[in-house]
Protein backbone atom coordinates (compact mmCIF):
# COMPACT_ATOMS: atom_id res chain seq x y z
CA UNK A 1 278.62 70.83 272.46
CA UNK A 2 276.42 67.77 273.42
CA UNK A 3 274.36 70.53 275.63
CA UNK A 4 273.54 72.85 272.73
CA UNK A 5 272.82 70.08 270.25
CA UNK A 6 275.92 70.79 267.86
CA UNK A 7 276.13 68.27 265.27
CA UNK A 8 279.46 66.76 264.15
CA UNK A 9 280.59 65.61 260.58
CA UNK A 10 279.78 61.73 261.49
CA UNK A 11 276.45 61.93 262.81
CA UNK A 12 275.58 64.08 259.63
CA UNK A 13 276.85 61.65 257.76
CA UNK A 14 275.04 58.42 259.09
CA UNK A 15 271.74 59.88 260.77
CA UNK A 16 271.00 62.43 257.98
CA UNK A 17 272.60 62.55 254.79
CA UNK A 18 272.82 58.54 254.75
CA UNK A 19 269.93 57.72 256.09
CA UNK A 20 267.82 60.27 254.08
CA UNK A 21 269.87 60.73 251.24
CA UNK A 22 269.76 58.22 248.63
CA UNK A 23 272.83 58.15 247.21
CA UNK A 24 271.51 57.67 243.27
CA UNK A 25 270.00 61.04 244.01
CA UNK A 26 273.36 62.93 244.10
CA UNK A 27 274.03 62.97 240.55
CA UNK A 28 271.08 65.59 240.72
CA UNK A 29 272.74 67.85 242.93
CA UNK A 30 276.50 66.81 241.99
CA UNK A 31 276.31 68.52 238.63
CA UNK A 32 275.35 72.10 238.82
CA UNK A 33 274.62 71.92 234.79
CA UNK A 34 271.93 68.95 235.72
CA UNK A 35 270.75 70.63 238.92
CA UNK A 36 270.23 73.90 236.43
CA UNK A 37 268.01 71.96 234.21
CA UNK A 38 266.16 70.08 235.94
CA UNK A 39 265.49 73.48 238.21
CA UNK A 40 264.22 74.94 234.91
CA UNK A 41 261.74 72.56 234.40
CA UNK A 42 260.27 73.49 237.78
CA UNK A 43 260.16 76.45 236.92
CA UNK A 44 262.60 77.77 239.44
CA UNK A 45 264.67 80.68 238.04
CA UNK A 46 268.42 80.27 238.10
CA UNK A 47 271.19 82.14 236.24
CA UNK A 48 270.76 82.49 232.76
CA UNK A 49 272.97 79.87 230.79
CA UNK A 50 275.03 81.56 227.75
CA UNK A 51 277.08 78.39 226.83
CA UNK A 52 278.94 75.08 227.91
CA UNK A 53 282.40 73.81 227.19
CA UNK A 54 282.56 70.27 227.30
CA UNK A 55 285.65 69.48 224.78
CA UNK A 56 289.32 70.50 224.49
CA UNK A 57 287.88 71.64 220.75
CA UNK A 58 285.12 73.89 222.07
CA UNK A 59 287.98 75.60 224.32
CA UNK A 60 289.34 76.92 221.26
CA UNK A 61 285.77 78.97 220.09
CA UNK A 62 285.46 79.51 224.06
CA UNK A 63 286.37 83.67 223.50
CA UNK A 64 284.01 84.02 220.33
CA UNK A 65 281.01 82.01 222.13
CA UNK A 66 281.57 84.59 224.89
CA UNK A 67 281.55 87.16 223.00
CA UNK A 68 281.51 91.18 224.23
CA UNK A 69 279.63 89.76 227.20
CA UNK A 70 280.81 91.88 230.31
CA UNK A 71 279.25 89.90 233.83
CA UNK A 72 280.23 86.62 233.25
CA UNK A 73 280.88 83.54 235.53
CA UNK A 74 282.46 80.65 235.03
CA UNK A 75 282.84 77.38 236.84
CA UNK A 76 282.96 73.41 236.61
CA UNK A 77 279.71 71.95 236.61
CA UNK A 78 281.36 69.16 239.60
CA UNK A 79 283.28 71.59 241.55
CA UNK A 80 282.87 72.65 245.19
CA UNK A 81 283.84 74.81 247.47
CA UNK A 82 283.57 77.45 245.22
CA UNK A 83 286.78 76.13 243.34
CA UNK A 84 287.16 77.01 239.92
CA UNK A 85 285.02 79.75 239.90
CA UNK A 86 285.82 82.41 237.61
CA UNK A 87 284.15 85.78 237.42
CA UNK A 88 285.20 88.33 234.26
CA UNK A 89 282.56 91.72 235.28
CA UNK A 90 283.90 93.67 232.30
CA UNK A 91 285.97 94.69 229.14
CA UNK A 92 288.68 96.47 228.61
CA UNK A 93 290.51 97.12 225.65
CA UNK A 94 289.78 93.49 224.28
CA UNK A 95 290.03 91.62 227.52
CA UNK A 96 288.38 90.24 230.07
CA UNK A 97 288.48 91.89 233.84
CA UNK A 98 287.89 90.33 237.00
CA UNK A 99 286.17 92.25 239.82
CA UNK A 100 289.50 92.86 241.42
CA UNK A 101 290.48 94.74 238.35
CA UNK A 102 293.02 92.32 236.98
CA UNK A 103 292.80 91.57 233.44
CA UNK A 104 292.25 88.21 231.99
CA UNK A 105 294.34 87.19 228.47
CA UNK A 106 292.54 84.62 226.12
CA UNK A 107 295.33 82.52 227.06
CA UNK A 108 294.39 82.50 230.80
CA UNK A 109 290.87 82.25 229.76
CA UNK A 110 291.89 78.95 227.74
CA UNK A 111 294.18 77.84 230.42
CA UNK A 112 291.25 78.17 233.14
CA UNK A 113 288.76 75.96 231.22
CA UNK A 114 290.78 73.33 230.46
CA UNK A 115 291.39 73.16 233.88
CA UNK A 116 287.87 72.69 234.57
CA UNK A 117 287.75 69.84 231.86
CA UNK A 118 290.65 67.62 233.02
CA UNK A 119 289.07 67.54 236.31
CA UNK A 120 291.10 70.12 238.49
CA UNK A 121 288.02 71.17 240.36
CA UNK A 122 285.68 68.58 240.53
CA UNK A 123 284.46 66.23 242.61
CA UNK A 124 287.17 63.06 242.71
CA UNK A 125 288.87 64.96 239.90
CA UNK A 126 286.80 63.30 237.03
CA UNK A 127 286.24 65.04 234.07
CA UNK A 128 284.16 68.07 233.82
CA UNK A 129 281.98 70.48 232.41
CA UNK A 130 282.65 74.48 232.25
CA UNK A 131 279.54 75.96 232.64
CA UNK A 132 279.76 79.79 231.47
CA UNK A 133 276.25 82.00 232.75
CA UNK A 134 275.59 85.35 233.42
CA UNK A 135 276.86 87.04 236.37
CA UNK A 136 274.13 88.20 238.83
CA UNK A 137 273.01 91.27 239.96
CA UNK A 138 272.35 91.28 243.09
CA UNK A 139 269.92 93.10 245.07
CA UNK A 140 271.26 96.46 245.54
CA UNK A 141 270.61 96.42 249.49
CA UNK A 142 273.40 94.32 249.86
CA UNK A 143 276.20 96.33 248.15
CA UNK A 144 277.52 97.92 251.15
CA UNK A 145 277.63 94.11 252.91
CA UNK A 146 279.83 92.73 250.44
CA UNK A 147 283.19 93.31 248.88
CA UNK A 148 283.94 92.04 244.87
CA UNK A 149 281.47 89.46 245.11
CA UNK A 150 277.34 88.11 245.38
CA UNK A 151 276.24 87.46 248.52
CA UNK A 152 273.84 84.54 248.86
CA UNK A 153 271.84 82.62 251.40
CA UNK A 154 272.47 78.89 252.73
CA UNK A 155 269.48 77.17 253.94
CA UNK A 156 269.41 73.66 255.57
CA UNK A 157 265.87 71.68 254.72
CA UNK A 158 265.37 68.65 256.46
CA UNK A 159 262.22 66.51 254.67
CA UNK A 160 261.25 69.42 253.21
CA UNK A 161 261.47 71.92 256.25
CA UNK A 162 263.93 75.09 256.23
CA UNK A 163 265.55 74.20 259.65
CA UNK A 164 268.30 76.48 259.56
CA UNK A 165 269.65 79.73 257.44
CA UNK A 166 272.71 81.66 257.33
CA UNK A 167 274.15 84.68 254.95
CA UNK A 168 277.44 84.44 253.14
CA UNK A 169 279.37 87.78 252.35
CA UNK A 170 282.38 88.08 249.79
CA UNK A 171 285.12 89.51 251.25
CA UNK A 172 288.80 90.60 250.22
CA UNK A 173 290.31 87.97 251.87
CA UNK A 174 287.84 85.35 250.24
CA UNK A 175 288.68 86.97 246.64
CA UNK A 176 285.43 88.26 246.46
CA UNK A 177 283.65 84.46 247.44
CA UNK A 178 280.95 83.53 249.09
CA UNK A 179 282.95 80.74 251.00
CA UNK A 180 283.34 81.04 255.02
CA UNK A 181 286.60 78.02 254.49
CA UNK A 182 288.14 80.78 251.92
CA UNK A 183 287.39 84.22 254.39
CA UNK A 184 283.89 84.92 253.89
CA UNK A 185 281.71 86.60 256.61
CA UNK A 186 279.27 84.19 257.60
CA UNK A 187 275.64 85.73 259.28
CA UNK A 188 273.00 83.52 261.14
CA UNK A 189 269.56 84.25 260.21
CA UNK A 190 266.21 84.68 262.31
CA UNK A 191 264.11 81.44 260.55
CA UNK A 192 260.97 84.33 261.44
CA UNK A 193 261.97 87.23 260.06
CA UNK A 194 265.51 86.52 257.84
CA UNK A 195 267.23 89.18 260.19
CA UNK A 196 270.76 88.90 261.50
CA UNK A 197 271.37 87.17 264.53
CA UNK A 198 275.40 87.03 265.06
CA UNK A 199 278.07 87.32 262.04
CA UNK A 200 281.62 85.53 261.98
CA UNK A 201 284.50 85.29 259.75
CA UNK A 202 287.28 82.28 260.38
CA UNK A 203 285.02 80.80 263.36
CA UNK A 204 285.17 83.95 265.32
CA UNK A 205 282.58 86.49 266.34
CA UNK A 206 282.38 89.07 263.80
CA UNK A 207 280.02 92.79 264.60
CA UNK A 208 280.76 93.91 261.14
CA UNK A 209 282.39 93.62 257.22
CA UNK A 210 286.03 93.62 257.51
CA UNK A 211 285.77 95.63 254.20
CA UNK A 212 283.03 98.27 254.16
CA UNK A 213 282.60 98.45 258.00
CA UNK A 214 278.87 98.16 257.72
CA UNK A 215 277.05 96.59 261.53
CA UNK A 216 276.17 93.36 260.44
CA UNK A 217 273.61 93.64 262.73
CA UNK A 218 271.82 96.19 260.03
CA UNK A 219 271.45 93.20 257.42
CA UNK A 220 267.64 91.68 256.85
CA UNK A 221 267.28 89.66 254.09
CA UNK A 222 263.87 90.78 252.03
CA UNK A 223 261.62 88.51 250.68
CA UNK A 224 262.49 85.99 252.86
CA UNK A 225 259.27 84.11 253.10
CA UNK A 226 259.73 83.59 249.03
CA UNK A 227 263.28 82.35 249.85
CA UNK A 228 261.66 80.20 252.39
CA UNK A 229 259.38 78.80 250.08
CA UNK A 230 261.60 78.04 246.95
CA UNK A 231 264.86 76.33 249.74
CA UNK A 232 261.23 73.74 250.72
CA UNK A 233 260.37 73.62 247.11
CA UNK A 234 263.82 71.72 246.29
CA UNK A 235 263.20 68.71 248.43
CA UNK A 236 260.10 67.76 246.35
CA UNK A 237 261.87 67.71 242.67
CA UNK A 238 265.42 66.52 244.56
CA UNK A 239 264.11 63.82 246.56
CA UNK A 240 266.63 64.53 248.74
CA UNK A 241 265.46 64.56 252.58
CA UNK A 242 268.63 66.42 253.81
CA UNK A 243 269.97 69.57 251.91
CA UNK A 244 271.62 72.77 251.57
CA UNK A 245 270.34 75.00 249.39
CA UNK A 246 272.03 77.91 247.89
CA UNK A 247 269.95 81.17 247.07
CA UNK A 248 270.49 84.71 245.71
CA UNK A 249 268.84 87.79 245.45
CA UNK A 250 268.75 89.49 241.85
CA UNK A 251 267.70 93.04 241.65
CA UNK A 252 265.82 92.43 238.18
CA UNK A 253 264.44 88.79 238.38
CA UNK A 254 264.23 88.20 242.71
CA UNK A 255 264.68 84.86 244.58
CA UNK A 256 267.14 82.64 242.52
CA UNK A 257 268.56 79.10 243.13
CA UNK A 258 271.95 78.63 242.81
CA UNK A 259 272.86 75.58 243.70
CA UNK A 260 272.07 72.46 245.49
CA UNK A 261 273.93 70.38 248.09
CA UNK A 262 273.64 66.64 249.36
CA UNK A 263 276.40 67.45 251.94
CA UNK A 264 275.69 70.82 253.43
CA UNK A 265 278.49 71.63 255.70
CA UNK A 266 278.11 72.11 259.22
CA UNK A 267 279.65 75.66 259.93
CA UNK A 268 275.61 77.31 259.57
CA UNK A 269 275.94 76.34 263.60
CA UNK A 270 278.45 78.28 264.44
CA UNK A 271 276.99 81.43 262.30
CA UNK A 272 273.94 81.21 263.76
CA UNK A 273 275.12 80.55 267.81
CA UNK A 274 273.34 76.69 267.99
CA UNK A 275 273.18 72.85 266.65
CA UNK A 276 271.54 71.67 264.17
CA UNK A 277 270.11 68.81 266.31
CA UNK A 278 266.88 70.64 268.28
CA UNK A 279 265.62 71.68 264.71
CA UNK A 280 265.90 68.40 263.16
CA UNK A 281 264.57 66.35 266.04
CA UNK A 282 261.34 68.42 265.57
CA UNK A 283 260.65 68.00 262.52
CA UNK A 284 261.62 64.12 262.37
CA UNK A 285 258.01 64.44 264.53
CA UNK A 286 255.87 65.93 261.62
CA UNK A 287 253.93 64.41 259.13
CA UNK A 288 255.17 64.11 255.46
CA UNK A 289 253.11 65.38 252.41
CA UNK A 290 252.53 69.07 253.70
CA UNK A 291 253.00 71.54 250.57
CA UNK A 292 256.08 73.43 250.47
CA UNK A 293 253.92 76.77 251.20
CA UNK A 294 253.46 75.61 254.42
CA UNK A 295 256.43 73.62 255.60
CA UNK A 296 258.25 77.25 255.05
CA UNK A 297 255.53 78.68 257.52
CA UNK A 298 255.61 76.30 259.58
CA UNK A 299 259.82 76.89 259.90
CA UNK A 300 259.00 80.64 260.02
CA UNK A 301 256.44 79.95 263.05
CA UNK A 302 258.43 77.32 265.01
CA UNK A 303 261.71 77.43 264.09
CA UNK A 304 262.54 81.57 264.30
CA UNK A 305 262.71 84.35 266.68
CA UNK A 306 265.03 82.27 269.20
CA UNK A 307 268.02 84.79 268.94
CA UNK A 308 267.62 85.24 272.66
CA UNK A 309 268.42 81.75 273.64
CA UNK A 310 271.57 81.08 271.82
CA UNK A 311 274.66 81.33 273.57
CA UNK A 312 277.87 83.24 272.36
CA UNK A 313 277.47 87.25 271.78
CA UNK A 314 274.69 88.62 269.50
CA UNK A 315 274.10 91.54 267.19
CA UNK A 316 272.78 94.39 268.45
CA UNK A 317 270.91 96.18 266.27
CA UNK A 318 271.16 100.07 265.95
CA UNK A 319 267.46 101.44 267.09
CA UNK A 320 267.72 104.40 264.29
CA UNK A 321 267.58 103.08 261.69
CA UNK A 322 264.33 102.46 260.01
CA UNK A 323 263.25 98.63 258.74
């Protein structure tokens, strides 16, 4: 592990996140609702925002404030891990239905949100926000890569550099999540060209989506150099010199940002077949104060295209299809 530069959970911790992290900077990235904002007044797009439940009262006028909305997502503006999260994609006869087809009673939809507000999902338990947006439609190349869920796109930026990207596909056995801990299919990324490099689901090599059977070695993620750009825009209005950022495709509205992470777990390595460490050591050697525009070409230029030098087995890509 030493050999290919794999990076454990302590050095993260002490080399990167706490040496470059300052830790009354992860309010800004703890909160989803106050990453959202302050996003917004970059003028990064994110999900639209319908409401927020922040008392036991509002709970109450939580099914009128919703409304006949159908594509709705729910979750606690503290949680992690995807914990919490709540997605209704439809009506039916008066009630809410989750991708998975089961229905969703006002009760449940009460039950759920007080949940979120006495802390159930958030960081350290303390008390929490629901934060209720619209659900998003993702980019329609992806629907045959995905099962009851959005697919979205983890990049690494170290002081302001994309280091290191990796795809996250919903699955059945993730309930429809883009989480690799709950069963989702994770897929390394060329830094060049946002192609696949090697998939896997539970820490094991994975050639395809347990669901749909689609070759994961088909999957190219399009406007990638955009996606490059806005995962380097974050460092400047976070501050934060090591960080995950979490981005989606939308079919009407593009490159989104999801949501930020001051702790960005460590299992990108294994989806993409090598450590974090040769990535980061390089660009500990360059100069600070380049514009995001071309920290994400310099990742694109240095950092990609290395698929043939990392070990474990790679995609292979089918030559008949067309790019």
């Amino acid at each position: 592990m030493r050999r290919r530069g794999i990076m454990g959970m302590n050095r993260r911790n002490i080399q990167y996140v706490g040496r470059y992290n300052d830790r009354r900077l992860f309010p800004l990235v703890d909160d989803k609702l106050r990453t959202k904002l302050l996003a917004q007044e970059q003028g990064v797009t994110t999900p639209e925002l319908i409401t927020t439940i922040r008392s036991q009262f509002e709970v109450k006028q939580a099914p009128e404030r919703i409304g006949k909305e159908e594509g709705v997502v729910i979750k606690p503006a503290k949680g992690s891990g995807g914990k919490g999260l709540l997605v209704l994609e439809r009506q039916e006869a008066g009630r809410h239905v989750k991708p998975n087809g089961a229905p969703v009673s006002g009760n449940d939809l009460q039950r759920h949100l007080s949940n979120i507000l006495s802390g159930l999902y958030s960081l350290g338990g303390a008390p929490d926000v629901a934060v209720i947006e619209r659900m998003i439609a993702f980019y329609h190349g992806f629907a045959d890569f995905t099962h009851e869920g959005v697919p979205d796109i983890r990049v690494v930026v170290f002081r302001g550099y994309p280091v290191m990207a990796m795809m996250r596909l919903p699955t059945a056995a993730s309930d429809g999540k883009a989480n690799l801990h709950q069963g989702a299919v994770g897929v390394g990324l060329d830094m060049a060209s946002g192609r696949a490099i090697r998939g896997i689901q539970f820490g094991r090599p994975r050639g395809d989506h347990p669901d749909t059977g689609r070759t994961l070695a088909d999957l190219k993620v399009p406007y990638w150099e955009t996606l490059l750009r806005l995962a380097a825009g974050c460092y400047d209005f976070t501050g934060l010199g090591f960080l995950g950022v979490d981005l989606v495709l939308d079919r009407h509205h593009g490159p989104m940002l999801l949501e930020l992470n001051a702790r960005p777990g460590l299992a990108i390595q294994v989806a993409n077949g090598q450590g974090l460490l040769a990535p980061l050591k390089r660009v500990e050697k360059l100069r600070a104060g380049v514009p995001a525009r071309e920290r994400a070409a310099h990742s694109r230029e240095h950092l990609g295209s290395g698929a043939a030098s990392r070990p474990g087995p790679e995609l292979e890509r089918r030559p008949a299809l067309s790019e």
